[in-house]
N, C-alpha and C. Protein backbone atom coordinates (compact mmCIF):
# COMPACT_ATOMS: atom_id res chain seq x y z
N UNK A 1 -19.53 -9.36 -7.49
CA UNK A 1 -18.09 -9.53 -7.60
C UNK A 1 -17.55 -8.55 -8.64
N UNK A 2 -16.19 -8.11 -8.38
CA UNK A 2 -15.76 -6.71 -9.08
C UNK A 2 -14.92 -7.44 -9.90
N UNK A 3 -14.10 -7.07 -11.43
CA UNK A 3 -13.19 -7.73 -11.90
C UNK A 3 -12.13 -6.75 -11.93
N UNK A 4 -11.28 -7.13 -11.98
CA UNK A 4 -10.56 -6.41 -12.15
C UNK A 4 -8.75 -6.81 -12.51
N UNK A 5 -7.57 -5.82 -12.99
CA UNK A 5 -6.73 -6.43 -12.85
C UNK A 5 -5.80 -5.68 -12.51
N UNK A 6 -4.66 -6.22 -12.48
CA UNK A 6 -3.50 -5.36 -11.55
C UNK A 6 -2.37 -5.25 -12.50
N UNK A 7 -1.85 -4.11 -12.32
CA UNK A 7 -0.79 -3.78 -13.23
C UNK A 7 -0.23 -2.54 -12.81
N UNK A 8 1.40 -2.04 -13.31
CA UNK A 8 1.75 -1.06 -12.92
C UNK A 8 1.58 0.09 -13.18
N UNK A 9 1.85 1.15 -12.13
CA UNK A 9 0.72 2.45 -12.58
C UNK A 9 1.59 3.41 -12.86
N UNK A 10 1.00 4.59 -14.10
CA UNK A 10 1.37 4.84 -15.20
C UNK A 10 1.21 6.36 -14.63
N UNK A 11 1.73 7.25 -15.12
CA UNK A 11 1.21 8.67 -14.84
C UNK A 11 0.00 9.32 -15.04
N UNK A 12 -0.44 8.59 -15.73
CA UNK A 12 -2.07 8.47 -16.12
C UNK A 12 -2.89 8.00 -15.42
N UNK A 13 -2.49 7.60 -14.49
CA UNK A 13 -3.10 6.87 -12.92
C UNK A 13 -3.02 7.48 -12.19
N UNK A 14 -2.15 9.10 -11.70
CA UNK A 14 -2.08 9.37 -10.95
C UNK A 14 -3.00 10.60 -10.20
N UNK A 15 -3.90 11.25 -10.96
CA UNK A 15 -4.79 11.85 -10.69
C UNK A 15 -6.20 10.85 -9.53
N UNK A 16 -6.33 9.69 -10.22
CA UNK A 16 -7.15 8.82 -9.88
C UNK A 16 -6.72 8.27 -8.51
N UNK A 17 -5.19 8.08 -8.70
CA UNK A 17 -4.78 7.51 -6.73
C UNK A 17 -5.29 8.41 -6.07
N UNK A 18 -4.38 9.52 -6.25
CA UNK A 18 -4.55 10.48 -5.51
C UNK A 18 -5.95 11.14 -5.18
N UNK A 19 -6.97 10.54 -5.45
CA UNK A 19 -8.40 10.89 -5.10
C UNK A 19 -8.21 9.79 -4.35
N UNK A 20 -8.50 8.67 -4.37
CA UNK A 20 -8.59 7.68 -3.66
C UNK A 20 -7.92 7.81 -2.15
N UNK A 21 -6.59 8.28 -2.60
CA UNK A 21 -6.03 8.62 -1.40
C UNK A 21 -6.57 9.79 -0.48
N UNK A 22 -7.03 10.87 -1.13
CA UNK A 22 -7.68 11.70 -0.13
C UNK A 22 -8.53 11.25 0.18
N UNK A 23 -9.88 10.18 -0.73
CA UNK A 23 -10.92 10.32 0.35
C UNK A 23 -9.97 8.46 1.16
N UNK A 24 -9.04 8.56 1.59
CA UNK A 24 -8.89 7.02 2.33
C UNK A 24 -7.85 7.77 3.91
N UNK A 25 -7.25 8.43 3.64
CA UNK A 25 -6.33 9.22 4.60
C UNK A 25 -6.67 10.59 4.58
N UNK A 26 -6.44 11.59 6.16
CA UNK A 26 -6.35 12.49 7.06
C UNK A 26 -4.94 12.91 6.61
N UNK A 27 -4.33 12.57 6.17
CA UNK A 27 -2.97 13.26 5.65
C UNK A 27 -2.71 12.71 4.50
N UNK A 28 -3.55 13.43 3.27
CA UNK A 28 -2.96 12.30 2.22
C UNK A 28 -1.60 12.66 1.24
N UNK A 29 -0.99 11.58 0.34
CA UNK A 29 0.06 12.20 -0.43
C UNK A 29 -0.42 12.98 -1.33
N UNK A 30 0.34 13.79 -2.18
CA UNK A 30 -0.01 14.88 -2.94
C UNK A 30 0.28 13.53 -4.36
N UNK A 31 -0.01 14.58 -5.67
CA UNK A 31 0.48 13.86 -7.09
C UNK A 31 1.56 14.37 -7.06
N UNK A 32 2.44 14.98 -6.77
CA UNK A 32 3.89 14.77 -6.70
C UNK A 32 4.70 13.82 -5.98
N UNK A 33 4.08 13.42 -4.87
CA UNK A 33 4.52 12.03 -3.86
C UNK A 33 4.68 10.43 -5.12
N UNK A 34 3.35 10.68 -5.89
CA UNK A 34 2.99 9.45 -6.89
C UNK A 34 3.95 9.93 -7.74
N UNK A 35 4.03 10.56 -8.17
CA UNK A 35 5.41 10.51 -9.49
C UNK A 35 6.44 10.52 -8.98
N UNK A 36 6.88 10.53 -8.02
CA UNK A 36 8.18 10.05 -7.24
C UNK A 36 8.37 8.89 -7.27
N UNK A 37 7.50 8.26 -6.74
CA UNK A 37 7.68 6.84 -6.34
C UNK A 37 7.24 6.25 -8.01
N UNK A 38 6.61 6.35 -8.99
CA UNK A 38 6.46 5.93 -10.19
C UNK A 38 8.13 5.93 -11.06
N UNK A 39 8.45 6.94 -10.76
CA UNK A 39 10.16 7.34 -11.40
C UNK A 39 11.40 6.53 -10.98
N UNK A 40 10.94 6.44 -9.40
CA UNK A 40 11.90 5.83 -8.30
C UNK A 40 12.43 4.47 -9.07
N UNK A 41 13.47 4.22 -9.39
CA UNK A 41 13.75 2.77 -9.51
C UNK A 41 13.88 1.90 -8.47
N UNK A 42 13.85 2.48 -7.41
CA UNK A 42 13.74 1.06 -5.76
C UNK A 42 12.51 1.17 -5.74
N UNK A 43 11.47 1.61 -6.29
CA UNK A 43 10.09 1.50 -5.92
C UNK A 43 9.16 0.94 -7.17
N UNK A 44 8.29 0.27 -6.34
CA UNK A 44 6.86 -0.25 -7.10
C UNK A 44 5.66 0.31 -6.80
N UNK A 45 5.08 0.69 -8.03
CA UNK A 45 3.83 1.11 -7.62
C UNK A 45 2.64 0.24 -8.76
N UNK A 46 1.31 -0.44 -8.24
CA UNK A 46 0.95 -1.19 -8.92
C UNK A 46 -0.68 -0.32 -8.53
N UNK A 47 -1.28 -0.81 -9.87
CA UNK A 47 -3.07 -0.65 -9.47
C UNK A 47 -4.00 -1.58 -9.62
N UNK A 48 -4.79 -1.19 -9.13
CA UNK A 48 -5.99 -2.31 -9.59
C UNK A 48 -7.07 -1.69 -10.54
N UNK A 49 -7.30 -2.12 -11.76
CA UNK A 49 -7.89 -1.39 -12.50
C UNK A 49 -9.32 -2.16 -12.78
N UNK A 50 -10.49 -1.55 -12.63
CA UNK A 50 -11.85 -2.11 -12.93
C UNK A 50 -11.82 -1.63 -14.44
N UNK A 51 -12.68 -2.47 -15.08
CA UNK A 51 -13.53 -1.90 -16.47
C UNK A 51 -13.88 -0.39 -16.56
N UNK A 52 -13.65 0.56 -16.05
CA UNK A 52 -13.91 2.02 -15.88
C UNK A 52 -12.99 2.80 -14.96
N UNK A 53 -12.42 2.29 -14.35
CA UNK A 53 -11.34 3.27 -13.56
C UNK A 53 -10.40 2.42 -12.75
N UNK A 54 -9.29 3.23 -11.80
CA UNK A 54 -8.39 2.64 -10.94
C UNK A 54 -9.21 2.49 -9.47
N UNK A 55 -9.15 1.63 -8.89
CA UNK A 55 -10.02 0.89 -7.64
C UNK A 55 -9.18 1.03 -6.34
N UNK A 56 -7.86 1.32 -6.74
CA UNK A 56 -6.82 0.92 -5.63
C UNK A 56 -5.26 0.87 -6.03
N UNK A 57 -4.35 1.02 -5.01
CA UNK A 57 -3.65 1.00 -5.50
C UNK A 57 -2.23 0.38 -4.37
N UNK A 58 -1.25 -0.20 -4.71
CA UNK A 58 -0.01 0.02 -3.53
C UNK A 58 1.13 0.52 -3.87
N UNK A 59 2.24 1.01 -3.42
CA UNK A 59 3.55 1.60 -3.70
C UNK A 59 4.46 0.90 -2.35
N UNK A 60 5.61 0.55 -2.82
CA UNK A 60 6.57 -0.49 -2.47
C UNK A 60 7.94 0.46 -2.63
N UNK A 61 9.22 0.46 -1.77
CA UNK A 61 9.83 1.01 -2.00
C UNK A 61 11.21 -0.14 -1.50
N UNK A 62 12.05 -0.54 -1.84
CA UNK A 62 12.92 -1.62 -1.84
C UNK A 62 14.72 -0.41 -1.43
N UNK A 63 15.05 -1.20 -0.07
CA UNK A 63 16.69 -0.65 -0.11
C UNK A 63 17.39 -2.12 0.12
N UNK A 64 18.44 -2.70 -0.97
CA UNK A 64 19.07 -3.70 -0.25
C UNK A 64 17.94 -4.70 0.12
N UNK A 65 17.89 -5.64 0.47
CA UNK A 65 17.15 -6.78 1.05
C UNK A 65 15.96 -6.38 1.96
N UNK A 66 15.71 -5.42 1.57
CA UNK A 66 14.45 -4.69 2.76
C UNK A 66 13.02 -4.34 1.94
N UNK A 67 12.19 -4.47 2.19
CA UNK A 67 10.62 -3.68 1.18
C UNK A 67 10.49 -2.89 2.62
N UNK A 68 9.87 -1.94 2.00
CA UNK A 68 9.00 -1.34 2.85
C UNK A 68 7.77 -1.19 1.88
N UNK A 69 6.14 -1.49 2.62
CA UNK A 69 4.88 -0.86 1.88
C UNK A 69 4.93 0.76 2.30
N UNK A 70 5.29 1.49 1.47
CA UNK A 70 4.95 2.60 1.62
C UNK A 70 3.44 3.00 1.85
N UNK A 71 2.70 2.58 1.16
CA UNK A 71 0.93 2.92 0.49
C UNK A 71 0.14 2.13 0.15
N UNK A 72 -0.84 1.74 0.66
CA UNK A 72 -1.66 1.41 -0.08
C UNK A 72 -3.29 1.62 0.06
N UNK A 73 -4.47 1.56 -0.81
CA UNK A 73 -5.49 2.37 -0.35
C UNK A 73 -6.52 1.49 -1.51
N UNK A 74 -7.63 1.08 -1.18
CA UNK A 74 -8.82 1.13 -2.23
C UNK A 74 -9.62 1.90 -1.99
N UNK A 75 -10.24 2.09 -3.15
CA UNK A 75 -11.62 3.28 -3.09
C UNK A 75 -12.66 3.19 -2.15
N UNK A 76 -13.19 3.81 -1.36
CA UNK A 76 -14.59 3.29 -0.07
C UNK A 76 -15.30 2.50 -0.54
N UNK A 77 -15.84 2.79 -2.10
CA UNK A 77 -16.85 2.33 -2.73
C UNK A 77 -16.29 0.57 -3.10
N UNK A 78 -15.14 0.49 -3.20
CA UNK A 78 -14.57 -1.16 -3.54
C UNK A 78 -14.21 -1.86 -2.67
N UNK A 79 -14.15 -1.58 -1.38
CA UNK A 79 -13.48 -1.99 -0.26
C UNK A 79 -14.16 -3.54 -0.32
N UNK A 80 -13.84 -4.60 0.62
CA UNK A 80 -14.34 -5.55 0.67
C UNK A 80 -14.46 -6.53 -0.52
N UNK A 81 -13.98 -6.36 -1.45
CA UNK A 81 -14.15 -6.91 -2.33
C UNK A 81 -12.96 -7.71 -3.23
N UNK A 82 -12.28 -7.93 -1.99
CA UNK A 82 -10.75 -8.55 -2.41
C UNK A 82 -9.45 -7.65 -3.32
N UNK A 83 -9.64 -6.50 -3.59
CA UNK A 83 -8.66 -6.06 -4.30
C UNK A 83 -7.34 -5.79 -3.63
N UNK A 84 -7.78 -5.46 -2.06
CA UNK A 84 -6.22 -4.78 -1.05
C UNK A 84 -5.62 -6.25 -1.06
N UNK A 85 -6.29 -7.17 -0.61
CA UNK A 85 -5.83 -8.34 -1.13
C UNK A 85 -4.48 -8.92 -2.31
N UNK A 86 -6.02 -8.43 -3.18
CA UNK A 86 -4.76 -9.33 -4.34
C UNK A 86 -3.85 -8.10 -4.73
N UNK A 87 -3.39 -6.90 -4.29
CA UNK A 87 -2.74 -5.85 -4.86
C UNK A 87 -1.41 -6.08 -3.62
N UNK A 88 -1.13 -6.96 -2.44
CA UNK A 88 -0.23 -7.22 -1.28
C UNK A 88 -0.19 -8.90 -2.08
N UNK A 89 -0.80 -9.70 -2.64
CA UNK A 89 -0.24 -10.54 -3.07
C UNK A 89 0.26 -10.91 -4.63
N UNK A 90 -0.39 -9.81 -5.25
CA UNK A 90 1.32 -9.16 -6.41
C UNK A 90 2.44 -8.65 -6.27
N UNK A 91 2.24 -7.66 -5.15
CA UNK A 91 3.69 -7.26 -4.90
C UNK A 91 4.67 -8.11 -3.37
N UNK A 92 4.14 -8.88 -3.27
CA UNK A 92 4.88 -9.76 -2.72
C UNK A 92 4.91 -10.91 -3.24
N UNK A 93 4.79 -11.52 -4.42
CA UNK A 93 5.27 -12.45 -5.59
C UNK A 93 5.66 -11.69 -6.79
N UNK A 94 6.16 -10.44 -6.17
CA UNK A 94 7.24 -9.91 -7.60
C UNK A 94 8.04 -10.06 -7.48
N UNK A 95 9.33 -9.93 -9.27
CA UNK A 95 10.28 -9.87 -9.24
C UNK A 95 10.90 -8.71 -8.37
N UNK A 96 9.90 -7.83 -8.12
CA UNK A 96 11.00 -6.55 -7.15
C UNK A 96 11.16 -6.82 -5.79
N UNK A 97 10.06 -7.66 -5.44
CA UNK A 97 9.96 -8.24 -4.11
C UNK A 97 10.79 -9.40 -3.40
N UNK A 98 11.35 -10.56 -4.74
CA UNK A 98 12.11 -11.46 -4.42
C UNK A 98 13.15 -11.61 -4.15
N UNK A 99 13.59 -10.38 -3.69
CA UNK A 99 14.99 -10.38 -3.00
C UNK A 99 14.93 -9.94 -1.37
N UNK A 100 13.95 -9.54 -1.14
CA UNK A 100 13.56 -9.30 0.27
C UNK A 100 13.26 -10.05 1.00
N UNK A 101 14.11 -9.83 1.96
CA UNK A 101 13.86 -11.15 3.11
C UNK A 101 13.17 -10.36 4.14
N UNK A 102 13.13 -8.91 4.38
CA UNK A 102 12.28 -8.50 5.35
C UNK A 102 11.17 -7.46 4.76
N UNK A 103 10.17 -7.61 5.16
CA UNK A 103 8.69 -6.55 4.20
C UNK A 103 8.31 -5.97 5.76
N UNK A 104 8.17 -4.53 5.66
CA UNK A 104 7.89 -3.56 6.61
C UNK A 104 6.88 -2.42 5.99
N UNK A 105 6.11 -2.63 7.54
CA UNK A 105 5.16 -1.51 7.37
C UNK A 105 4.90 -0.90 8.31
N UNK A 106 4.28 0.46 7.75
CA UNK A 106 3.63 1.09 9.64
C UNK A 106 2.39 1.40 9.27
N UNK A 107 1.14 1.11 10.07
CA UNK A 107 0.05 0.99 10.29
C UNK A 107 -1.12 1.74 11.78
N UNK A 108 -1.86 2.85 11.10
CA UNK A 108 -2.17 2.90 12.43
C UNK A 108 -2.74 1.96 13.03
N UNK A 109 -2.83 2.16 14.97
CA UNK A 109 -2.38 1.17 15.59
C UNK A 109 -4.28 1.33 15.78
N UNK A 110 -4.89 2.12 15.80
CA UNK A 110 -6.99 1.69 15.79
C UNK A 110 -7.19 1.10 14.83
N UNK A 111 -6.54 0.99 12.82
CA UNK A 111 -6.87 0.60 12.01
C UNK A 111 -6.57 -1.27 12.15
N UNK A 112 -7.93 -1.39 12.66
CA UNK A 112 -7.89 -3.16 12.79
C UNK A 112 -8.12 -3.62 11.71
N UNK A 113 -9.07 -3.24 10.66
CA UNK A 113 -9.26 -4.23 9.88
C UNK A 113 -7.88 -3.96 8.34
N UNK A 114 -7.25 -3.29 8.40
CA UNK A 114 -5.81 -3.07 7.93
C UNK A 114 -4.91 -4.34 8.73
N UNK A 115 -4.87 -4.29 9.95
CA UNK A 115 -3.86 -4.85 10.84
C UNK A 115 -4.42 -6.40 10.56
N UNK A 116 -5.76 -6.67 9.95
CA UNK A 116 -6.10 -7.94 9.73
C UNK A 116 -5.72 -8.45 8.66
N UNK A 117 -6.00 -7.63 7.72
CA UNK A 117 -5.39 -7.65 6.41
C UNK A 117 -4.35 -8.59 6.33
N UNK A 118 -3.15 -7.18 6.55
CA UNK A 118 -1.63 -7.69 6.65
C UNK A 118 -1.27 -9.22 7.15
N UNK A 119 -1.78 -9.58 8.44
CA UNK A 119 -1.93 -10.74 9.48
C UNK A 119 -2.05 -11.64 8.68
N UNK A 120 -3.09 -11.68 7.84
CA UNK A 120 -3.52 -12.85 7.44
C UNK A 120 -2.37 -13.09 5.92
N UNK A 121 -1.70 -12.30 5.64
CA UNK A 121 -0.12 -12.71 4.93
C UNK A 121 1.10 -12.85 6.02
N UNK A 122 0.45 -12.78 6.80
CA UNK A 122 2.00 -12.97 7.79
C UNK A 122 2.58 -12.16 8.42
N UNK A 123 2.26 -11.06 8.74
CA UNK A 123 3.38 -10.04 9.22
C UNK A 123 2.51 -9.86 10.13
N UNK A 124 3.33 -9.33 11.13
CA UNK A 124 3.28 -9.50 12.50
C UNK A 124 3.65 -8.30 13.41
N UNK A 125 3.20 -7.95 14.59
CA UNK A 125 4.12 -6.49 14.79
C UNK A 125 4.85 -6.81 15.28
N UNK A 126 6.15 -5.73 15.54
CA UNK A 126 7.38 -5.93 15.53
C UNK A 126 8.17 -4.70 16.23
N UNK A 127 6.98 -3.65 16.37
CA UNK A 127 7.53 -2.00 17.18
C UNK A 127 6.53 -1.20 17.16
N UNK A 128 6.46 -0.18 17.72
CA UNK A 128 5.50 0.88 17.86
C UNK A 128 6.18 2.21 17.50
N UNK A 129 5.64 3.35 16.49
CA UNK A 129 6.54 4.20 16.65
C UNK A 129 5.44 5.80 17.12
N UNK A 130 6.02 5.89 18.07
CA UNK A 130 4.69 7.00 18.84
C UNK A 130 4.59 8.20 18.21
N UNK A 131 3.01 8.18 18.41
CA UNK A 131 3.07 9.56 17.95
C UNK A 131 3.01 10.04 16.03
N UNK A 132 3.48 8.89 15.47
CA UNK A 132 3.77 8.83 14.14
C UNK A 132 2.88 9.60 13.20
N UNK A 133 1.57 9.42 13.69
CA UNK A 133 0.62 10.03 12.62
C UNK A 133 -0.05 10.99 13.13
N UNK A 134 -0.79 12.38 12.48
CA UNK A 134 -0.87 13.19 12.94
C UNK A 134 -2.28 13.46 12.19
N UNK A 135 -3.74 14.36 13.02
CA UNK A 135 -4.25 14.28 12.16
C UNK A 135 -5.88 13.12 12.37
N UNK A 136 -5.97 12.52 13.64
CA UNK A 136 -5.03 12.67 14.66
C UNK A 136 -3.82 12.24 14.79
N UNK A 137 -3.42 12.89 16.05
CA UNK A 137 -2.44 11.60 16.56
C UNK A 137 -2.19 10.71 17.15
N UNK A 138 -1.14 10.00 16.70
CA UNK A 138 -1.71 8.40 16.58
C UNK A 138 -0.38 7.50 16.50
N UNK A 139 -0.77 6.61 17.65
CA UNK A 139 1.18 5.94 17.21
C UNK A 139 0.90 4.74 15.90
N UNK A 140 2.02 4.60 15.15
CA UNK A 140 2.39 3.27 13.70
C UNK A 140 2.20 2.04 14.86
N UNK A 141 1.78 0.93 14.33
CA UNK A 141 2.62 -0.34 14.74
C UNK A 141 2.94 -0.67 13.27
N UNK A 142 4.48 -0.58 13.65
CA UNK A 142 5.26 -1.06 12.86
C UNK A 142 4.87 -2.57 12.49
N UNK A 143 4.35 -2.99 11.62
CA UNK A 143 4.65 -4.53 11.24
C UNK A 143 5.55 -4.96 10.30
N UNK A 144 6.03 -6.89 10.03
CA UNK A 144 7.50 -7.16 9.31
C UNK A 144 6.96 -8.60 8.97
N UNK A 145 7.25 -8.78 7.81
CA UNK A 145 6.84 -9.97 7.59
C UNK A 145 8.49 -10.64 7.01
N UNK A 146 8.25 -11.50 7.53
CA UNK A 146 10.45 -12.20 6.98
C UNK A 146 9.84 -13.43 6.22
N UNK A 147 10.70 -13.52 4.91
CA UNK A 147 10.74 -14.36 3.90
C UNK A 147 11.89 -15.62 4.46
């Protein structure tokens, strides 16, 4: 069992996502994408931090009564081990989150054990958007979870 804890991520974190993120995605964000969304005031970005490094991470971006998950990713090496978990059930018992009545995501539509993930908090699909991902390509299912 891994320990770890969650908290918001700092610019000093962002070298570390952004590995994570390349080795987790075929198109990954750059460290300029992460300091965007770190700066952003409609956005959350949180990590999961082990005793030695960042494990994972999500970014949340809020318009009006809406979330969208922009991101989220754990390291290959941590997977399974509850962190994507508890890093979707901090930021959906936050204060940035509690005004949202609708939480949206897009997901590729082969990534099942993602699409299980999500499921098992509630969200549900809700659209398909074709073609979306590239790399390959690959259509989103959009999923929405309503508060």
């Amino acid at each position: 069992m891994v320990f770890f804890k969650i908290r918001l991520m700092t610019p000093e974190d962002v070298p570390a996502a952004t590995e994570i993120e390349r080795l987790s995605f075929s198109t990954p964000w750059s460290e300029l994408s992460f300091y965007k969304e770190i700066y952003n005031p409609r956005s959350l970005c949180l990590v999961a931090e082990t005793e030695d490094s960042i494990s994972g991470y999500i970014c949340l971006s809020r318009i009006l009564d809406e979330c969208h998950i922009l991101n989220l990713a754990v390291h290959p090496l941590k997977r399974r081990q509850g962190i994507g978990s508890s890093l979707i059930r901090e930021a959906l018992n936050s204060d940035f989150v509690s005004s949202c009545s609708y939480i949206y995501l897009e997901v590729r539509a082969s990534n099942r054990e993602a699409r299980r993930l999500y499921e098992k908090f509630g969200f549900r699909v809700v659209g398909i958007r074709k073609a979306y991902y590239i790399n390959p390509i690959e259509d989103a299912l959009i999923m929405m979870l309503e508060r």
